[in-house]
PDB file of N, CA and C in Angstrom:
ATOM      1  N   UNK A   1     -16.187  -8.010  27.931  1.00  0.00           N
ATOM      2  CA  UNK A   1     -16.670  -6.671  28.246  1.00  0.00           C
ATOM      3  C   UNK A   1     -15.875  -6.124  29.424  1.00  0.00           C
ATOM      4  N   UNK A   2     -15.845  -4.586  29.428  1.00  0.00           N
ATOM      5  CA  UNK A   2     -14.953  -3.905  30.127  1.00  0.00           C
ATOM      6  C   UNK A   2     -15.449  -2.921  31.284  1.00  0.00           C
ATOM      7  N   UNK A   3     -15.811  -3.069  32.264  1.00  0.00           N
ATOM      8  CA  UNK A   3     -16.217  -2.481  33.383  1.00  0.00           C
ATOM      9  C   UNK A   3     -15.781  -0.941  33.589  1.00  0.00           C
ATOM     10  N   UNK A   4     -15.970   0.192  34.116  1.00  0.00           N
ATOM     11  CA  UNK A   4     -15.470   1.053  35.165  1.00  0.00           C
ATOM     12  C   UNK A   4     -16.547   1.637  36.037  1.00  0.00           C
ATOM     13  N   UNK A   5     -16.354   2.340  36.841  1.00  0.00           N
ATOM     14  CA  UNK A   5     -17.282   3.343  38.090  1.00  0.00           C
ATOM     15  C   UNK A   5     -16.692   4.493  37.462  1.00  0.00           C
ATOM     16  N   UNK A   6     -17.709   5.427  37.844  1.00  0.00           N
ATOM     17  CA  UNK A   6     -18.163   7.051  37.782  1.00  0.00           C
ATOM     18  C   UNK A   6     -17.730   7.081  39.271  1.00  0.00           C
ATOM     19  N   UNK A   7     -16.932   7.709  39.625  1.00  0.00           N
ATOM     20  CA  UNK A   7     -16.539   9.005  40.995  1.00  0.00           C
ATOM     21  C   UNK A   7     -17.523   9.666  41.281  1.00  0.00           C
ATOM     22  N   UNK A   8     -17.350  10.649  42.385  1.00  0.00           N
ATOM     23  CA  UNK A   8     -18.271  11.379  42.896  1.00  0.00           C
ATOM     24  C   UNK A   8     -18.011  12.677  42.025  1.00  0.00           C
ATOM     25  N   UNK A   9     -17.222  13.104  41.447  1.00  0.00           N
ATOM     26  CA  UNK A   9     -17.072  13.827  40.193  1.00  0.00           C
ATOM     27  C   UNK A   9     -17.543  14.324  38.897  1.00  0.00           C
ATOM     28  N   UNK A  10     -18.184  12.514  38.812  1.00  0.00           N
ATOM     29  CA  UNK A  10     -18.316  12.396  37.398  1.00  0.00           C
ATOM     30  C   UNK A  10     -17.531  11.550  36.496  1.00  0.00           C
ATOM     31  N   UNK A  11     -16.549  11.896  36.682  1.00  0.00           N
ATOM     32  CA  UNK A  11     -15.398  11.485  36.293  1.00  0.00           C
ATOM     33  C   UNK A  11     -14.846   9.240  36.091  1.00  0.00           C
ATOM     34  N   UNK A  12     -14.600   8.749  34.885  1.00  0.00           N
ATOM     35  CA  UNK A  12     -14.700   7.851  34.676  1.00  0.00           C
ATOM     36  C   UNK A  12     -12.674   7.594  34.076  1.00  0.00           C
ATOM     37  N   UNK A  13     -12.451   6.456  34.815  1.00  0.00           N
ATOM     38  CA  UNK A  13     -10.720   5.744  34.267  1.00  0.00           C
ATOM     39  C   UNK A  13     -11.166   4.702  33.078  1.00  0.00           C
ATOM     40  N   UNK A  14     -10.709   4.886  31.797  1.00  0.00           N
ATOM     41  CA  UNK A  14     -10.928   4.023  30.883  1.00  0.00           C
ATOM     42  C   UNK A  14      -9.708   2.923  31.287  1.00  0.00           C
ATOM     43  N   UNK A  15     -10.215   1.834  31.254  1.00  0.00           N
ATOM     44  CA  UNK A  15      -9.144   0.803  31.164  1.00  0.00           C
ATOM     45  C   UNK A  15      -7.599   0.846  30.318  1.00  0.00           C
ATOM     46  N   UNK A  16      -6.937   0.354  30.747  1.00  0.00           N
ATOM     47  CA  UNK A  16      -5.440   0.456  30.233  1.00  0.00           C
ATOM     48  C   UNK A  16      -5.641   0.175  28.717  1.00  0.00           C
ATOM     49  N   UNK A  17      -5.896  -1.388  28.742  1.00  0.00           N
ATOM     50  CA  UNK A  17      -6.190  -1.864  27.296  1.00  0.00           C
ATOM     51  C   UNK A  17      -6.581  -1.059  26.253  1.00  0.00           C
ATOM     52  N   UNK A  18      -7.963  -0.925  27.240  1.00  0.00           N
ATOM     53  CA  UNK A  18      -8.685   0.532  25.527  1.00  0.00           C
ATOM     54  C   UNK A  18      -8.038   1.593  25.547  1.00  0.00           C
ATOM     55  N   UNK A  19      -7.280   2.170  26.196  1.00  0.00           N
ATOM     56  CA  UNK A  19      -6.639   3.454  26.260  1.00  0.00           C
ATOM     57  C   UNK A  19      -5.265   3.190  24.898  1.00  0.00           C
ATOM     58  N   UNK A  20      -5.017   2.177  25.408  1.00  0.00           N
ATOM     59  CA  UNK A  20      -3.640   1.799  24.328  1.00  0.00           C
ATOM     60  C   UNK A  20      -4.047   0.742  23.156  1.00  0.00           C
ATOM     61  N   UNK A  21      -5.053   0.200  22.759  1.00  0.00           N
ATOM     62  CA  UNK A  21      -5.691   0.387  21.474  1.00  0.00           C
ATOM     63  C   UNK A  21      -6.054   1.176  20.534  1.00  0.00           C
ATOM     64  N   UNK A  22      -6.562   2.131  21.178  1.00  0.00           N
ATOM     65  CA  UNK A  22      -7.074   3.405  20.588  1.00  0.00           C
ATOM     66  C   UNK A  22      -6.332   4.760  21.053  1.00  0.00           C
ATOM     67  N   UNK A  23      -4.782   4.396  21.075  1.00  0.00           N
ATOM     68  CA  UNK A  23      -4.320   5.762  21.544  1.00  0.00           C
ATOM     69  C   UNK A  23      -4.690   6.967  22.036  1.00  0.00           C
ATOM     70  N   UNK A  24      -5.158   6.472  22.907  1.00  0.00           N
ATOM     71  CA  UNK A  24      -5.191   7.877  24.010  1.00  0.00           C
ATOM     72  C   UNK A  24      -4.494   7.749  24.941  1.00  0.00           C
ATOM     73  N   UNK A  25      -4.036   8.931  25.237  1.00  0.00           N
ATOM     74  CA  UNK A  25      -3.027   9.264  26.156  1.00  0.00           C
ATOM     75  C   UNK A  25      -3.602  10.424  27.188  1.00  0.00           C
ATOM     76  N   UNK A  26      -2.701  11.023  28.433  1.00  0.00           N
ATOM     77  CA  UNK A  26      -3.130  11.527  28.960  1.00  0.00           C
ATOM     78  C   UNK A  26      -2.968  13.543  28.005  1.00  0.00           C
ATOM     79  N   UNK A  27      -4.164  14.038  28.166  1.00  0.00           N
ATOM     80  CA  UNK A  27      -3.762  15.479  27.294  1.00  0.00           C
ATOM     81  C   UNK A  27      -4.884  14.849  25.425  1.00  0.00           C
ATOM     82  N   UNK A  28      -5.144  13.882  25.150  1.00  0.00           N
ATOM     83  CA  UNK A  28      -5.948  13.266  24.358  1.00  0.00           C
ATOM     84  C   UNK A  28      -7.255  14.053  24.499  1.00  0.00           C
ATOM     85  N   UNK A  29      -8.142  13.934  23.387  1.00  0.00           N
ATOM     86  CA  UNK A  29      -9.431  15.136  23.559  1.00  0.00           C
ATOM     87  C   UNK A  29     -10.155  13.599  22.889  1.00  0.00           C
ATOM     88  N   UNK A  30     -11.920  13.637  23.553  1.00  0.00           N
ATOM     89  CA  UNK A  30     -13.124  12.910  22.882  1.00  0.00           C
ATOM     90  C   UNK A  30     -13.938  13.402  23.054  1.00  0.00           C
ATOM     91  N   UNK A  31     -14.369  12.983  21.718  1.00  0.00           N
ATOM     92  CA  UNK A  31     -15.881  13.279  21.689  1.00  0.00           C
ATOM     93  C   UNK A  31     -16.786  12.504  22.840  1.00  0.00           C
ATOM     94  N   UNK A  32     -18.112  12.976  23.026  1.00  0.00           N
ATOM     95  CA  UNK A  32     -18.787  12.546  23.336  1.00  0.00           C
ATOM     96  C   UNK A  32     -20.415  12.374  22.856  1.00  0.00           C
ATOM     97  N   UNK A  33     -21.061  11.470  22.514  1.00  0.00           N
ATOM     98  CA  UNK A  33     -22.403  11.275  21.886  1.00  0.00           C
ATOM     99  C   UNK A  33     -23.432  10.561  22.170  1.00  0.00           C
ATOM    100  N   UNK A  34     -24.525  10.688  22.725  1.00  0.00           N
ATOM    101  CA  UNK A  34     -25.157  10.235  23.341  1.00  0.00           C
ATOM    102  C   UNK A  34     -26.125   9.505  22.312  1.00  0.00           C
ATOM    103  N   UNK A  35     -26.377   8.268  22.420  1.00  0.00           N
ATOM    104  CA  UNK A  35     -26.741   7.202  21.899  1.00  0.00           C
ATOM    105  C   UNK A  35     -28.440   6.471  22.468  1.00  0.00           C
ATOM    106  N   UNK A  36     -28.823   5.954  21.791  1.00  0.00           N
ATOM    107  CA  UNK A  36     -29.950   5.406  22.293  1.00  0.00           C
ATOM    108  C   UNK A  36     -30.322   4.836  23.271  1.00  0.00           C
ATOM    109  N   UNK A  37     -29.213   3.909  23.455  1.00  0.00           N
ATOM    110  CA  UNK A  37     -29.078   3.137  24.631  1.00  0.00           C
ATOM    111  C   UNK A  37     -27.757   3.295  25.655  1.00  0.00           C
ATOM    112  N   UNK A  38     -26.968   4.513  25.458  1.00  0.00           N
ATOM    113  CA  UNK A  38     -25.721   4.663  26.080  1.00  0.00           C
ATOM    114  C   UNK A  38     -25.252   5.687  25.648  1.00  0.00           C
ATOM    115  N   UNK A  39     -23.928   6.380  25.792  1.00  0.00           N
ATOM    116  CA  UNK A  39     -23.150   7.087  25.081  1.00  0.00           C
ATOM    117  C   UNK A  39     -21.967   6.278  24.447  1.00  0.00           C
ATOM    118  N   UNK A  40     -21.370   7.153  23.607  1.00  0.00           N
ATOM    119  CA  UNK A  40     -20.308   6.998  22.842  1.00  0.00           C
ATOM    120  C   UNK A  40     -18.804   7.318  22.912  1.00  0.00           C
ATOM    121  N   UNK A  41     -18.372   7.220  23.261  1.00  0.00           N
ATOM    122  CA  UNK A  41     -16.948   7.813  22.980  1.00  0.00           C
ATOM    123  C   UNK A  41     -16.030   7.565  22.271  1.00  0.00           C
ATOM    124  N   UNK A  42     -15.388   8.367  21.796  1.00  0.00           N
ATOM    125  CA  UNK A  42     -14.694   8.576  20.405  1.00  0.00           C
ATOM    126  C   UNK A  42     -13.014   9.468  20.576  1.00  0.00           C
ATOM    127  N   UNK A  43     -12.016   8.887  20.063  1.00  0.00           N
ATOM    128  CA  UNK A  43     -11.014   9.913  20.435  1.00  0.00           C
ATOM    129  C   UNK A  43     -11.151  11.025  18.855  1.00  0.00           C
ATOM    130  N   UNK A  44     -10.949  11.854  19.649  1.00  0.00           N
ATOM    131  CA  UNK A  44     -11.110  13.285  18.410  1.00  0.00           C
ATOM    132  C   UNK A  44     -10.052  13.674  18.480  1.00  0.00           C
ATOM    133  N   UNK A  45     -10.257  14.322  16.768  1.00  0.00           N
ATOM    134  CA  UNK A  45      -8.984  15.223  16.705  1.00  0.00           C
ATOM    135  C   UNK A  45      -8.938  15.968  16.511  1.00  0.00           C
ATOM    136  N   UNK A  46      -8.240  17.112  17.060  1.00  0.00           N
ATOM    137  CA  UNK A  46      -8.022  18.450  17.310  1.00  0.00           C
ATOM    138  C   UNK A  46      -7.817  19.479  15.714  1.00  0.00           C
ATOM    139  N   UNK A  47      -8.120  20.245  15.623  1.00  0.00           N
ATOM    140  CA  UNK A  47      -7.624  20.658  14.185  1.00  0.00           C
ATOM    141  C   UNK A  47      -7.570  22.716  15.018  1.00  0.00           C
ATOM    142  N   UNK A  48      -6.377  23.094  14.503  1.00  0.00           N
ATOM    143  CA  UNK A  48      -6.409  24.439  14.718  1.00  0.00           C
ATOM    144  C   UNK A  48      -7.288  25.189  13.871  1.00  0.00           C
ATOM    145  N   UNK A  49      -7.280  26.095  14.639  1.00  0.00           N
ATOM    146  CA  UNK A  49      -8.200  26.822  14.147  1.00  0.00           C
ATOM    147  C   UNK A  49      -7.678  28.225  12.478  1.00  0.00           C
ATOM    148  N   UNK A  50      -6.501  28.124  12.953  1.00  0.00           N
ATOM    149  CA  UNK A  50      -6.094  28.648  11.584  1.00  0.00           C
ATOM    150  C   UNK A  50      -6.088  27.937  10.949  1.00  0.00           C
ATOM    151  N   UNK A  51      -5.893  26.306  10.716  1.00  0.00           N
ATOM    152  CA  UNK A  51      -6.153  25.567   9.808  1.00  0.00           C
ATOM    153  C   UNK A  51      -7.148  25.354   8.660  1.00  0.00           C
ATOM    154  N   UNK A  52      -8.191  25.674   9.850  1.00  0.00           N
ATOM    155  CA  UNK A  52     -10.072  25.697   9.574  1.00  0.00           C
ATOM    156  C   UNK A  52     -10.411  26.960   8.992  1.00  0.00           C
ATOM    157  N   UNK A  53      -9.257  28.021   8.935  1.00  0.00           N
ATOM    158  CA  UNK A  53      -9.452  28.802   7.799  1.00  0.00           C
ATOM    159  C   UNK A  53      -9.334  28.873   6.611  1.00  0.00           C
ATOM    160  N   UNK A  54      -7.916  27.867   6.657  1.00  0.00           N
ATOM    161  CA  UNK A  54      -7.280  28.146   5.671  1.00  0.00           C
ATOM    162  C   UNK A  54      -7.914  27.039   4.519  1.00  0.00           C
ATOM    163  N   UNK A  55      -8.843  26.035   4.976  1.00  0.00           N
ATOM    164  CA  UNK A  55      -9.399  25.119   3.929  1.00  0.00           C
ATOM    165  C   UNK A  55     -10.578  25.758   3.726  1.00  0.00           C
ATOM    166  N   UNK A  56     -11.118  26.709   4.799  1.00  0.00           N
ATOM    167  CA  UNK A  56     -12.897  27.522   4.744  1.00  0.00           C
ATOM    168  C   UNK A  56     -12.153  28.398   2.952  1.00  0.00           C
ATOM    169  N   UNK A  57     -11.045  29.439   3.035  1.00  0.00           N
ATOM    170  CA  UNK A  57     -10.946  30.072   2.029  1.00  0.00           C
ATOM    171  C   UNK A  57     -10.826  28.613   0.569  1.00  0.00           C
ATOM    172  N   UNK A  58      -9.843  27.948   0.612  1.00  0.00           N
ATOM    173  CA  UNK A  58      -9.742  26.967  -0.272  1.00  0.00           C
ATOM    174  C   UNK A  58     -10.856  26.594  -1.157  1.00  0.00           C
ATOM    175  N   UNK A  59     -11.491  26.108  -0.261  1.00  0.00           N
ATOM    176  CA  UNK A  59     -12.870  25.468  -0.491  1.00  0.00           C
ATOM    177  C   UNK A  59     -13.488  26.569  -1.183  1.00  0.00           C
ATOM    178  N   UNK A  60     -14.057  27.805  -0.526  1.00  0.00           N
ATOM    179  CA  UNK A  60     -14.799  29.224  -1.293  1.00  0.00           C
ATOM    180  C   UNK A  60     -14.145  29.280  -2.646  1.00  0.00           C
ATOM    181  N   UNK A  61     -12.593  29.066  -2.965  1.00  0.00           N
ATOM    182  CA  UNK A  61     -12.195  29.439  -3.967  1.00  0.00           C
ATOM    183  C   UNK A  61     -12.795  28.225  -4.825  1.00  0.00           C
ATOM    184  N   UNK A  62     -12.940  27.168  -4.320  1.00  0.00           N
ATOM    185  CA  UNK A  62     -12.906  26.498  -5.577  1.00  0.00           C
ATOM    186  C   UNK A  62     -14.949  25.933  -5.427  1.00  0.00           C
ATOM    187  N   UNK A  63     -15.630  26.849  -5.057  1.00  0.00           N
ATOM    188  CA  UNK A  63     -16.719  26.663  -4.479  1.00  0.00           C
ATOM    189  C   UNK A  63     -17.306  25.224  -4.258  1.00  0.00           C
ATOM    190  N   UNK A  64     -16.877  24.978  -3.129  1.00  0.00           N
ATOM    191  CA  UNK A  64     -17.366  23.836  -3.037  1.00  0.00           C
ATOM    192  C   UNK A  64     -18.511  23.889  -1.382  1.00  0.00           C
ATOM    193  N   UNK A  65     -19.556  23.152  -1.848  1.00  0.00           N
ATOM    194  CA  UNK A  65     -20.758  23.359  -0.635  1.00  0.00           C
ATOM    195  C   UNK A  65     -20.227  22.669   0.745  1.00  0.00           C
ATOM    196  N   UNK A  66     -21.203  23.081   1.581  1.00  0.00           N
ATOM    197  CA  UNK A  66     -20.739  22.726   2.815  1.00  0.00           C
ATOM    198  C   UNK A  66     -21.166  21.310   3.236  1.00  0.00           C
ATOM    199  N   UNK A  67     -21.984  20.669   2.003  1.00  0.00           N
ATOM    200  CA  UNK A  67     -22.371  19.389   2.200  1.00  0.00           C
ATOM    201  C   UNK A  67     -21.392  18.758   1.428  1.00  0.00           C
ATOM    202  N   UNK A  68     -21.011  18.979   0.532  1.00  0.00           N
ATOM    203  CA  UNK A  68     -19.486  18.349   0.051  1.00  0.00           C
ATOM    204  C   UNK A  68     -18.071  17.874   0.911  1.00  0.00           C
ATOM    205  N   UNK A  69     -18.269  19.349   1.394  1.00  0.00           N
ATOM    206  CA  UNK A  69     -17.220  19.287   2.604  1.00  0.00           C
ATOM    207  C   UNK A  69     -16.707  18.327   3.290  1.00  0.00           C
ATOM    208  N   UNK A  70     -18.278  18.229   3.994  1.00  0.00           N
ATOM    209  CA  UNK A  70     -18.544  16.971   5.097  1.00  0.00           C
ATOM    210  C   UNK A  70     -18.832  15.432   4.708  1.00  0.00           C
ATOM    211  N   UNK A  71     -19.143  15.394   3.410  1.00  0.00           N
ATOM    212  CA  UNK A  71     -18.923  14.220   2.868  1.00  0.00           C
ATOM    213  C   UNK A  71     -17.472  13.778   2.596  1.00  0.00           C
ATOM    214  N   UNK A  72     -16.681  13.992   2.057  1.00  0.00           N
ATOM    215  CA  UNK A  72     -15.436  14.173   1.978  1.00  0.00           C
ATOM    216  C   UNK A  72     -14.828  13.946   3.173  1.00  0.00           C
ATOM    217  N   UNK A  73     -15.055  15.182   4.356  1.00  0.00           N
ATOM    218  CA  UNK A  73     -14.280  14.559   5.921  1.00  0.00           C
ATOM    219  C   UNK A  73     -14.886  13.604   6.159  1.00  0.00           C
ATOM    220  N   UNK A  74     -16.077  13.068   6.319  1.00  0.00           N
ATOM    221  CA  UNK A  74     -16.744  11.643   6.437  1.00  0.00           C
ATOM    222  C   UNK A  74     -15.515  10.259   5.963  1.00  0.00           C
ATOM    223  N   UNK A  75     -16.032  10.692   4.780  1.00  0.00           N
ATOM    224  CA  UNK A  75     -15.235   9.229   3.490  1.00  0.00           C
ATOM    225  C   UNK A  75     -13.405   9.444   4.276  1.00  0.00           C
ATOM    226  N   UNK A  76     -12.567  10.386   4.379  1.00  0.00           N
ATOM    227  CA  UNK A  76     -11.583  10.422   4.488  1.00  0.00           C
ATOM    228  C   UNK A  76     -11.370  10.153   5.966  1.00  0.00           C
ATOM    229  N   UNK A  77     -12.400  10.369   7.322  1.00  0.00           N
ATOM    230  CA  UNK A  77     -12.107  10.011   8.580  1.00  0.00           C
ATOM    231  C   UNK A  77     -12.090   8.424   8.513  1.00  0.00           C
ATOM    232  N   UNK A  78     -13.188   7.784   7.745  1.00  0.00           N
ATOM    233  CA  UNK A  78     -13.674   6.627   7.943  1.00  0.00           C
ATOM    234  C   UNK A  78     -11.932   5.451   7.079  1.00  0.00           C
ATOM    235  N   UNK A  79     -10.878   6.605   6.539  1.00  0.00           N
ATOM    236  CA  UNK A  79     -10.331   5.947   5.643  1.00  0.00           C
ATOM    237  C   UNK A  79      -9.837   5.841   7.036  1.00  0.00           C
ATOM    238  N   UNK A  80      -9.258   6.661   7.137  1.00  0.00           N
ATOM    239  CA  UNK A  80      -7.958   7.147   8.448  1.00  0.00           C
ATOM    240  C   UNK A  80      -8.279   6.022   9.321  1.00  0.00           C
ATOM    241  N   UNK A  81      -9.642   5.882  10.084  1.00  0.00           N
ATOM    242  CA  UNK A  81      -9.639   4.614  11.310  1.00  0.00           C
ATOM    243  C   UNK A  81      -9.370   3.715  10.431  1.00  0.00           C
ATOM    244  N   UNK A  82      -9.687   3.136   9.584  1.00  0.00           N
ATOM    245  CA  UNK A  82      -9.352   1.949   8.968  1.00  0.00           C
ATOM    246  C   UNK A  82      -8.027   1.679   8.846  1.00  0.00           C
ATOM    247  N   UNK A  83      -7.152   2.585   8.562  1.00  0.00           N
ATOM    248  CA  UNK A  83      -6.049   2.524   8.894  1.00  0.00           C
ATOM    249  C   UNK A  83      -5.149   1.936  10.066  1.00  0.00           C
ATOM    250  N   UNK A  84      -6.082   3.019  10.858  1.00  0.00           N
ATOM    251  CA  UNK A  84      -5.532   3.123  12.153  1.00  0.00           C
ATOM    252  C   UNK A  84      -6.123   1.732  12.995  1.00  0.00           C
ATOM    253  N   UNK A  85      -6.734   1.513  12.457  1.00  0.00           N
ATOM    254  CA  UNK A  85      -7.608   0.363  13.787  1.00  0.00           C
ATOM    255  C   UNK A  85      -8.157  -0.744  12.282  1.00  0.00           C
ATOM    256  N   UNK A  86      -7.237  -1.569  11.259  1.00  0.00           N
ATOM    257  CA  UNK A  86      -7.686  -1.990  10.727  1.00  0.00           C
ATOM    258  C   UNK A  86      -8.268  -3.676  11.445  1.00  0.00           C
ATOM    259  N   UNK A  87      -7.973  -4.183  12.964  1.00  0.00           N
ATOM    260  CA  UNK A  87      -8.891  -5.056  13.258  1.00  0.00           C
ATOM    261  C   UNK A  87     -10.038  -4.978  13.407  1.00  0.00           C
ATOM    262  N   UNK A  88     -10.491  -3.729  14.100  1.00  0.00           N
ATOM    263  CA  UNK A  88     -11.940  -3.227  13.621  1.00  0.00           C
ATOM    264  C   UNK A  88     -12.643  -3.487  13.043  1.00  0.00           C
ATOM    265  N   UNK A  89     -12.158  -3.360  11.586  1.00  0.00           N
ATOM    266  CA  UNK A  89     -12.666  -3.228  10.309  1.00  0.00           C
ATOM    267  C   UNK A  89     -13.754  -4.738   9.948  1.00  0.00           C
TER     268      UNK A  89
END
């Protein structure tokens, strides 16, 4: 297990290790989620926002629901870490 301190800030240094396991770098964006017993953190990824149009029209054309959607980014994020972090797995 991996230690850090909170600053008078707020502000928390993730260890080297986990930083370069899970690629983050400095300029890197996470989520954050607050958990039962703790929070979460997660590196996220950024998606433009013209992007997020251009699949919102896609999708309308080929009507597909907004619970589809998110099933789909679900199944396909969960491929991607596996990928990416297949010791994880």
């Amino acid at each position: 297990m991996v230690s850090a301190s909170v600053n008078v800030h707020g502000q928390v240094t993730l260890p080297a290790e986990l930083r370069r396991k899970f690629g983050i770098s400095e300029g890197s964006v996470l989520s954050i989620e607050a958990e039962n017993n703790g929070i979460m953190l997660k590196k996220a990824f950024v998606v433009e926002e013209a992007v997020l149009k251009e699949i919102a029209a896609w999708a309308k054309s080929k009507k597909l629901t907004r619970k589809k959607i998110v099933e789909a980014s679900r199944r396909i994020g969960r491929q991607l870490y596996k990928s990416e972090y297949p010791e994880d797995v």
